[in-house]
PDB file of N, CA and C in Angstrom:
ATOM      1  N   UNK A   1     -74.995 -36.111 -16.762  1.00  0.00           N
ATOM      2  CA  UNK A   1     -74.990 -35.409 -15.490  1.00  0.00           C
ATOM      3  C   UNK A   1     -76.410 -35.422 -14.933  1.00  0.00           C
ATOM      4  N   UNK A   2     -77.055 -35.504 -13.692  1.00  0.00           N
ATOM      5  CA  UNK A   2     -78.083 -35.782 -13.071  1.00  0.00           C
ATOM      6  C   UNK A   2     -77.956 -34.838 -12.149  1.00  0.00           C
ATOM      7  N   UNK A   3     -79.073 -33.448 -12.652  1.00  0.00           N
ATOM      8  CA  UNK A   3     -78.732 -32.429 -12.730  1.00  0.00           C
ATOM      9  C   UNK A   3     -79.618 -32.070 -10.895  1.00  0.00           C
ATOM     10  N   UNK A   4     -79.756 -33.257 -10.833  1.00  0.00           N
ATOM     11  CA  UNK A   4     -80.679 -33.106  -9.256  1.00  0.00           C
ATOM     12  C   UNK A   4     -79.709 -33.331  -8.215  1.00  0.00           C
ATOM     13  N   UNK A   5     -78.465 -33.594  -8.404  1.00  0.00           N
ATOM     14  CA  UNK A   5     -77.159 -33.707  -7.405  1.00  0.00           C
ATOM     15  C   UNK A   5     -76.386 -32.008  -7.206  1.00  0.00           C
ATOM     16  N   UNK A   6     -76.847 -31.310  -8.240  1.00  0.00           N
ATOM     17  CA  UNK A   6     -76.031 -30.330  -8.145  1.00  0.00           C
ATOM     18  C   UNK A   6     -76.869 -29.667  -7.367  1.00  0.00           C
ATOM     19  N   UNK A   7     -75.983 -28.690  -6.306  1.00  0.00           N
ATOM     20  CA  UNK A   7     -76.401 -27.784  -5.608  1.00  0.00           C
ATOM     21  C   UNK A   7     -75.798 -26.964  -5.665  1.00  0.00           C
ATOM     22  N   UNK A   8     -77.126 -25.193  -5.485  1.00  0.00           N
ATOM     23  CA  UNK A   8     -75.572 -23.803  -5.250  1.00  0.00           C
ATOM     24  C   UNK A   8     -75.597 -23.771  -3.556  1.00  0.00           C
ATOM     25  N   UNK A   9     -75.040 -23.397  -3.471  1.00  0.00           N
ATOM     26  CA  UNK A   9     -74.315 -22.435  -2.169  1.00  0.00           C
ATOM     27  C   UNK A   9     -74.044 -20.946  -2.166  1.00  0.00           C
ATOM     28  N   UNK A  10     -74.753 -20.151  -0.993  1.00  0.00           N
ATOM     29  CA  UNK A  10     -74.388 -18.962  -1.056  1.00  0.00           C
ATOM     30  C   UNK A  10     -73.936 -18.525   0.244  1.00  0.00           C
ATOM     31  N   UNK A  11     -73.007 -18.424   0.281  1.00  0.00           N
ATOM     32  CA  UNK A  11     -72.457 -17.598   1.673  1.00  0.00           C
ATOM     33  C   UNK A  11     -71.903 -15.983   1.476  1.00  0.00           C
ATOM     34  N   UNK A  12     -71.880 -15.027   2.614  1.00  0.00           N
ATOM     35  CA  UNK A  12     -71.971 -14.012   2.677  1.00  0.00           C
ATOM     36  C   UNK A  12     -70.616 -13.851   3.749  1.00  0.00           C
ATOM     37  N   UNK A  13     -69.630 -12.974   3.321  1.00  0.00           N
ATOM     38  CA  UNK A  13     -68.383 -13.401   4.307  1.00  0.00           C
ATOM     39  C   UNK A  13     -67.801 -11.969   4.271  1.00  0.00           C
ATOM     40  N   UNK A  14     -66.856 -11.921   4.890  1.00  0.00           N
ATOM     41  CA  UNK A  14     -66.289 -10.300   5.017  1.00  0.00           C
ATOM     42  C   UNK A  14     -65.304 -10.434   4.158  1.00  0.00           C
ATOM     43  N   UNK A  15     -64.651  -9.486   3.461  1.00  0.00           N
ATOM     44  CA  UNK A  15     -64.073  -9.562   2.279  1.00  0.00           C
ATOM     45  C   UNK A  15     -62.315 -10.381   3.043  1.00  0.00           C
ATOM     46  N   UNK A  16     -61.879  -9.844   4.029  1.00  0.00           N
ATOM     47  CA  UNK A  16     -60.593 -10.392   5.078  1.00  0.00           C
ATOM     48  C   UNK A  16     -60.730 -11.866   4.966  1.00  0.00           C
ATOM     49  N   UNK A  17     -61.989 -12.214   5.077  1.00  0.00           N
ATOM     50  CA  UNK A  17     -62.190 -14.112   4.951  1.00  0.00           C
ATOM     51  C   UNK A  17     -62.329 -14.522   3.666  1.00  0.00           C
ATOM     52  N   UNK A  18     -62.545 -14.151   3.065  1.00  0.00           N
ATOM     53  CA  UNK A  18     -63.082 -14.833   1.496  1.00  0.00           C
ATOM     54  C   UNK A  18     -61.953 -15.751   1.194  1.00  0.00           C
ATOM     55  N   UNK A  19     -60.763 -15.491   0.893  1.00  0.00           N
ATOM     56  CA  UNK A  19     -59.494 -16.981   1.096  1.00  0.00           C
ATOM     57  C   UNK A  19     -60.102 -18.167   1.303  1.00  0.00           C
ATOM     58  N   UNK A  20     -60.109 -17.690   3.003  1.00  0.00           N
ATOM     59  CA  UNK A  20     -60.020 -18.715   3.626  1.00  0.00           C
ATOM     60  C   UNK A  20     -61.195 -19.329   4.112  1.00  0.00           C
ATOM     61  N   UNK A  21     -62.166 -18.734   3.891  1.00  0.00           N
ATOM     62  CA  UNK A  21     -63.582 -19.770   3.119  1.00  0.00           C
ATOM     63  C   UNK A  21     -63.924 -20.339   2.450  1.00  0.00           C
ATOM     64  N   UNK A  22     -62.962 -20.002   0.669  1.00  0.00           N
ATOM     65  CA  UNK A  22     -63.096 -20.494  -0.405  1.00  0.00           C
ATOM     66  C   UNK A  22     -62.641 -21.642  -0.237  1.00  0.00           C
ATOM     67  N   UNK A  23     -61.246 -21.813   0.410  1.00  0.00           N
ATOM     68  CA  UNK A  23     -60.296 -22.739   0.571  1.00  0.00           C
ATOM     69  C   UNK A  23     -61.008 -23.789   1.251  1.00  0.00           C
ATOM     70  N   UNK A  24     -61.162 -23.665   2.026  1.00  0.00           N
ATOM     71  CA  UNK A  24     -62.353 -24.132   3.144  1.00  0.00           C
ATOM     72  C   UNK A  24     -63.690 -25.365   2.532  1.00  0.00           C
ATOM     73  N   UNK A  25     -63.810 -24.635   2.057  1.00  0.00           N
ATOM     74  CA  UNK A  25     -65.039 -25.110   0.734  1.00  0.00           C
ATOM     75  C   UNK A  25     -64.868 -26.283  -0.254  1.00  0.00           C
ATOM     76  N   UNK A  26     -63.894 -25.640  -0.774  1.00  0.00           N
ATOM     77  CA  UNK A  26     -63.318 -26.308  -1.628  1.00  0.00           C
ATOM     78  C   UNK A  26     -62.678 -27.744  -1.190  1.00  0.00           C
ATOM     79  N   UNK A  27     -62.109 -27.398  -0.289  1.00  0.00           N
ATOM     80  CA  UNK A  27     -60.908 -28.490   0.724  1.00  0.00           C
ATOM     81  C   UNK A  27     -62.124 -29.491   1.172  1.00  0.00           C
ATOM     82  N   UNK A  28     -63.563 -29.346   1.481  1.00  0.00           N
ATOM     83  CA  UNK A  28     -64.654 -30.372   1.629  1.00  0.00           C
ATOM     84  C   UNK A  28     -65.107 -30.529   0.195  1.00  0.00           C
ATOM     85  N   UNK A  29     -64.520 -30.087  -0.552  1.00  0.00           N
ATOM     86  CA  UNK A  29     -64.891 -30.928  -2.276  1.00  0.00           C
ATOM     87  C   UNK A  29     -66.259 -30.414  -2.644  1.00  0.00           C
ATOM     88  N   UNK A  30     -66.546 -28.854  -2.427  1.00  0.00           N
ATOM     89  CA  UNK A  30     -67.761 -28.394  -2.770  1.00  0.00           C
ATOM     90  C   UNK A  30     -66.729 -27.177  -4.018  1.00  0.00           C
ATOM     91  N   UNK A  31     -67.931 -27.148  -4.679  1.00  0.00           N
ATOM     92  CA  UNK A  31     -67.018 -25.967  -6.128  1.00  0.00           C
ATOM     93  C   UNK A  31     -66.871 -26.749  -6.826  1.00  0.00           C
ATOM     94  N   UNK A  32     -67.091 -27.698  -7.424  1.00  0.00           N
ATOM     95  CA  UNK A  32     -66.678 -28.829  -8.377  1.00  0.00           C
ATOM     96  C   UNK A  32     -67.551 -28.260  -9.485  1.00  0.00           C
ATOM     97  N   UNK A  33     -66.882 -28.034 -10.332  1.00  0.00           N
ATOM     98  CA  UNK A  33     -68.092 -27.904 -11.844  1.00  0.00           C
ATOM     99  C   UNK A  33     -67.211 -28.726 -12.844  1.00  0.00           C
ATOM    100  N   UNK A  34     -67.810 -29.819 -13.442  1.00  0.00           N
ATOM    101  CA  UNK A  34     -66.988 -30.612 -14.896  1.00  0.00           C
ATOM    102  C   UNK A  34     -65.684 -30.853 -13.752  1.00  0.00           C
ATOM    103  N   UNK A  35     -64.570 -30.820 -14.838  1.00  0.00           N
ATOM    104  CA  UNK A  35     -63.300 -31.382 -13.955  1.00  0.00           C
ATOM    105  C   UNK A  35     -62.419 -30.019 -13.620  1.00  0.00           C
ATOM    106  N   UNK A  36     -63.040 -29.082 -12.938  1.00  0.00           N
ATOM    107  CA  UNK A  36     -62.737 -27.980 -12.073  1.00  0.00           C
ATOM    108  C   UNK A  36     -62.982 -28.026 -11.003  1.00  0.00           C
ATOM    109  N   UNK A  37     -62.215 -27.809  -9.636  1.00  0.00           N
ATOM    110  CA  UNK A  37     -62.477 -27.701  -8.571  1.00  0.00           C
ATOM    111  C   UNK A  37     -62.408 -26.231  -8.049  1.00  0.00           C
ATOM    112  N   UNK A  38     -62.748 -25.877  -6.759  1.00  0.00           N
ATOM    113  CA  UNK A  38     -62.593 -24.358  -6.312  1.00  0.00           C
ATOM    114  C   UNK A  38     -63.382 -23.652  -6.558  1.00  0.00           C
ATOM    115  N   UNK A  39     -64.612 -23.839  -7.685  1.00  0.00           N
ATOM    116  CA  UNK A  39     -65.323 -22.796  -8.411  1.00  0.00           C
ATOM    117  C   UNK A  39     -66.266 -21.900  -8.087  1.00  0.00           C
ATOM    118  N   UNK A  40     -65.835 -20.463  -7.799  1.00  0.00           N
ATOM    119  CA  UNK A  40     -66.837 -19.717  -6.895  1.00  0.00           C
ATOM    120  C   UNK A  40     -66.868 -18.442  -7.871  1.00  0.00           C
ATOM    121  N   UNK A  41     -68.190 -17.757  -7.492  1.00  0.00           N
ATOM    122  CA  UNK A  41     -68.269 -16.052  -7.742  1.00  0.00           C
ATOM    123  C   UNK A  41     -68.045 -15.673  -6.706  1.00  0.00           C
ATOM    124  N   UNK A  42     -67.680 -14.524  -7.007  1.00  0.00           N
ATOM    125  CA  UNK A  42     -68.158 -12.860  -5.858  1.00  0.00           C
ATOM    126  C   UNK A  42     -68.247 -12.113  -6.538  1.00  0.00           C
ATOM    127  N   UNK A  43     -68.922 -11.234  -5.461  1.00  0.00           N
ATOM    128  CA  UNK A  43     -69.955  -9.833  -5.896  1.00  0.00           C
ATOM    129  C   UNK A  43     -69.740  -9.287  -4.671  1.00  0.00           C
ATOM    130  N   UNK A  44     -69.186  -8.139  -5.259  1.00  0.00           N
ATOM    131  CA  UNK A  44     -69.525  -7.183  -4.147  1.00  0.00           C
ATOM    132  C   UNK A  44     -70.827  -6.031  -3.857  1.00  0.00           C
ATOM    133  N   UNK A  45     -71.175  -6.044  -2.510  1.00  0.00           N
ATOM    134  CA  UNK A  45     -72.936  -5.238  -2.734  1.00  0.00           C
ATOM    135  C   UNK A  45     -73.328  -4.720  -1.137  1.00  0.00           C
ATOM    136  N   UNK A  46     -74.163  -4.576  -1.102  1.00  0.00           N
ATOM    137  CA  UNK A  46     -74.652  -3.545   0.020  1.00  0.00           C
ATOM    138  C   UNK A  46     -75.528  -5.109   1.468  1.00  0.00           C
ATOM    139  N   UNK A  47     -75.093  -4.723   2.446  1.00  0.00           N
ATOM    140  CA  UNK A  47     -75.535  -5.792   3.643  1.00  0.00           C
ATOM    141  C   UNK A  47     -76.531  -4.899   4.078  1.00  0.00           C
ATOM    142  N   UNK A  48     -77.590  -5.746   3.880  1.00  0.00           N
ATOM    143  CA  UNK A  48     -78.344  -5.424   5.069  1.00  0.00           C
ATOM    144  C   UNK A  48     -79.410  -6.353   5.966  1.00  0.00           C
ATOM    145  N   UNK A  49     -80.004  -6.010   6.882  1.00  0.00           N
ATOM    146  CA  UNK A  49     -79.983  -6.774   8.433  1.00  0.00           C
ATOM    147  C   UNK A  49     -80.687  -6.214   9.204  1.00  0.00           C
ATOM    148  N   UNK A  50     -81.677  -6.487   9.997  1.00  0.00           N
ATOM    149  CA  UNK A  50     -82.196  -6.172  11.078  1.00  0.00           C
ATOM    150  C   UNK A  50     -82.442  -6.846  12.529  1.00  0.00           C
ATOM    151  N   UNK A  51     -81.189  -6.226  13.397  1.00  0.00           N
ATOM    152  CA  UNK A  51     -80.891  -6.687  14.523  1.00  0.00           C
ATOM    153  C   UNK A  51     -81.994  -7.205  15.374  1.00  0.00           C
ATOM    154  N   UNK A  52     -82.463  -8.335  15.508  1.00  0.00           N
ATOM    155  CA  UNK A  52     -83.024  -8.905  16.517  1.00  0.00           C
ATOM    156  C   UNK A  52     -83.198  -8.790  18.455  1.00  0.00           C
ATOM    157  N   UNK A  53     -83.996  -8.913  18.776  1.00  0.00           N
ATOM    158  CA  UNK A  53     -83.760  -8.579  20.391  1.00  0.00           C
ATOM    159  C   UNK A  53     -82.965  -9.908  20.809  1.00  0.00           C
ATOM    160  N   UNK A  54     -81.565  -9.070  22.099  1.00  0.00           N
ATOM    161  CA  UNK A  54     -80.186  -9.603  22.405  1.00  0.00           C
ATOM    162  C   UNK A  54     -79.215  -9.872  21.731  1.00  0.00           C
ATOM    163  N   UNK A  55     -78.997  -9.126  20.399  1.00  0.00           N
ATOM    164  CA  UNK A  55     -78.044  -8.665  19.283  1.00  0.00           C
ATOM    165  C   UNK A  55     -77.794  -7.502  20.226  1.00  0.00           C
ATOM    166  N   UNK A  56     -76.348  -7.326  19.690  1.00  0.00           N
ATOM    167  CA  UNK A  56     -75.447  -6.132  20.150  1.00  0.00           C
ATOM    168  C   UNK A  56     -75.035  -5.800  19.267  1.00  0.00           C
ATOM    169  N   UNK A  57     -75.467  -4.941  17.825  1.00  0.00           N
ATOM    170  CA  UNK A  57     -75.195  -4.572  16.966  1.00  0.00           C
ATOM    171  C   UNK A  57     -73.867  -3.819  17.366  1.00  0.00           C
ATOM    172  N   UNK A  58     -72.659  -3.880  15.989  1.00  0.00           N
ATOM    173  CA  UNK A  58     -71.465  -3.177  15.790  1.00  0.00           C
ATOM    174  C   UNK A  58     -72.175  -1.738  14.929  1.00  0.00           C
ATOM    175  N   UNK A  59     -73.097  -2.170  14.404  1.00  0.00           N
ATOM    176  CA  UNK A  59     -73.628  -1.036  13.642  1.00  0.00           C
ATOM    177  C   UNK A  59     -75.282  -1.087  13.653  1.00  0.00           C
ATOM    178  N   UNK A  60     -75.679  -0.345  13.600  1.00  0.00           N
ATOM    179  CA  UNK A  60     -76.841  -0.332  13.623  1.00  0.00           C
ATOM    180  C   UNK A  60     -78.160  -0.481  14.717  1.00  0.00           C
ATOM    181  N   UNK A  61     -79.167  -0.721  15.306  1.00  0.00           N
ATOM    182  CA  UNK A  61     -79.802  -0.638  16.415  1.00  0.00           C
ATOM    183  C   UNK A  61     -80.509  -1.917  16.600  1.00  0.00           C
ATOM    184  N   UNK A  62     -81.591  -2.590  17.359  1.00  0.00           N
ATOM    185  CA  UNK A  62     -82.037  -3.691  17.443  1.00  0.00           C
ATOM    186  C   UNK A  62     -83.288  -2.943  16.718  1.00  0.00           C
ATOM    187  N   UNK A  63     -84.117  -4.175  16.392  1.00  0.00           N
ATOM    188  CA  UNK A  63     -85.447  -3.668  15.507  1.00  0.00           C
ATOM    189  C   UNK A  63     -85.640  -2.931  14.779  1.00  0.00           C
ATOM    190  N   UNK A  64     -84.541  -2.466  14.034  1.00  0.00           N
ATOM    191  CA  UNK A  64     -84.584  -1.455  12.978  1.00  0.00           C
ATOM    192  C   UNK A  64     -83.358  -1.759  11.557  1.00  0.00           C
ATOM    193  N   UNK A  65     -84.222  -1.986  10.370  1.00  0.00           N
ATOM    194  CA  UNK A  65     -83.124  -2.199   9.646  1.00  0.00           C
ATOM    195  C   UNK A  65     -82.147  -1.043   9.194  1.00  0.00           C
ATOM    196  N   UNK A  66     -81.283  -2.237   8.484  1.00  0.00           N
ATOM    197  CA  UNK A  66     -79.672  -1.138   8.862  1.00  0.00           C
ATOM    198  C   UNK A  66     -79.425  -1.668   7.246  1.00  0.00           C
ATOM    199  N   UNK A  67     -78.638  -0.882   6.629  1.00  0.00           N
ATOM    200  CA  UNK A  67     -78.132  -0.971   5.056  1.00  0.00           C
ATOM    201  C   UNK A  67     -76.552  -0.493   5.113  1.00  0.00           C
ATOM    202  N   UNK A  68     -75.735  -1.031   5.135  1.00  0.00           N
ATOM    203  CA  UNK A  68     -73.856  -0.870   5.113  1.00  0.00           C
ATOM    204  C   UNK A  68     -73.965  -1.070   3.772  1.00  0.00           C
ATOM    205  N   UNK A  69     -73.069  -0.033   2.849  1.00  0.00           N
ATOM    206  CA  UNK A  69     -72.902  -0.709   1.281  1.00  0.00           C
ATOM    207  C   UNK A  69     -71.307  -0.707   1.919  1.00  0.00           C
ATOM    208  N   UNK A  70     -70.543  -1.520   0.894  1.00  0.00           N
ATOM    209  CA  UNK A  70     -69.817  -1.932   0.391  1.00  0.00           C
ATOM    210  C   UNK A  70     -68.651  -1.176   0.793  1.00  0.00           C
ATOM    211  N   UNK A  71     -67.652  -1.376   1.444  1.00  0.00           N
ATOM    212  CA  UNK A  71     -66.372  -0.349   1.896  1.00  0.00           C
ATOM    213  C   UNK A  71     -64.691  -0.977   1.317  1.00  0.00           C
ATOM    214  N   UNK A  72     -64.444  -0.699   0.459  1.00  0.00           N
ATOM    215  CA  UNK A  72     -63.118  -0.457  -0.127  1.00  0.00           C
ATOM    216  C   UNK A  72     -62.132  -0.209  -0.262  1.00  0.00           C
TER     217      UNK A  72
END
């Protein structure tokens, strides 16, 4: 194995999408480990972000960071 081909990937998705991102992913032939396809973690954890000027935050304000943990 030529360990300079492998790459991770990290994406950050709302828990409603995770499916259909994985799927997504996968379906372009990324997740491959040995002769497994699909192969992902998750973790669930706390977002946080600081809205930029001409963001219309759903939560939080422009120029000020914002911390959402995790809702269940």
């Amino acid at each position: 194995m030529n360990l300079s081909n492998n790459v991770k990937i990290v994406v950050s998705v709302s828990e409603c999408h995770v499916d259909v991102v994985r799927d997504a992913i996968g379906k372009a032939g990324a997740g491959k480990i040995g002769n497994c396809d699909y192969c992902s973690f998750s973790i669930k954890g706390i977002g946080r972000f600081k809205p930029g000027e001409g963001a219309h935050p759903a939560i939080g304000e422009v120029g000020k960071f914002e911390a959402v943990p995790y809702r269940g």
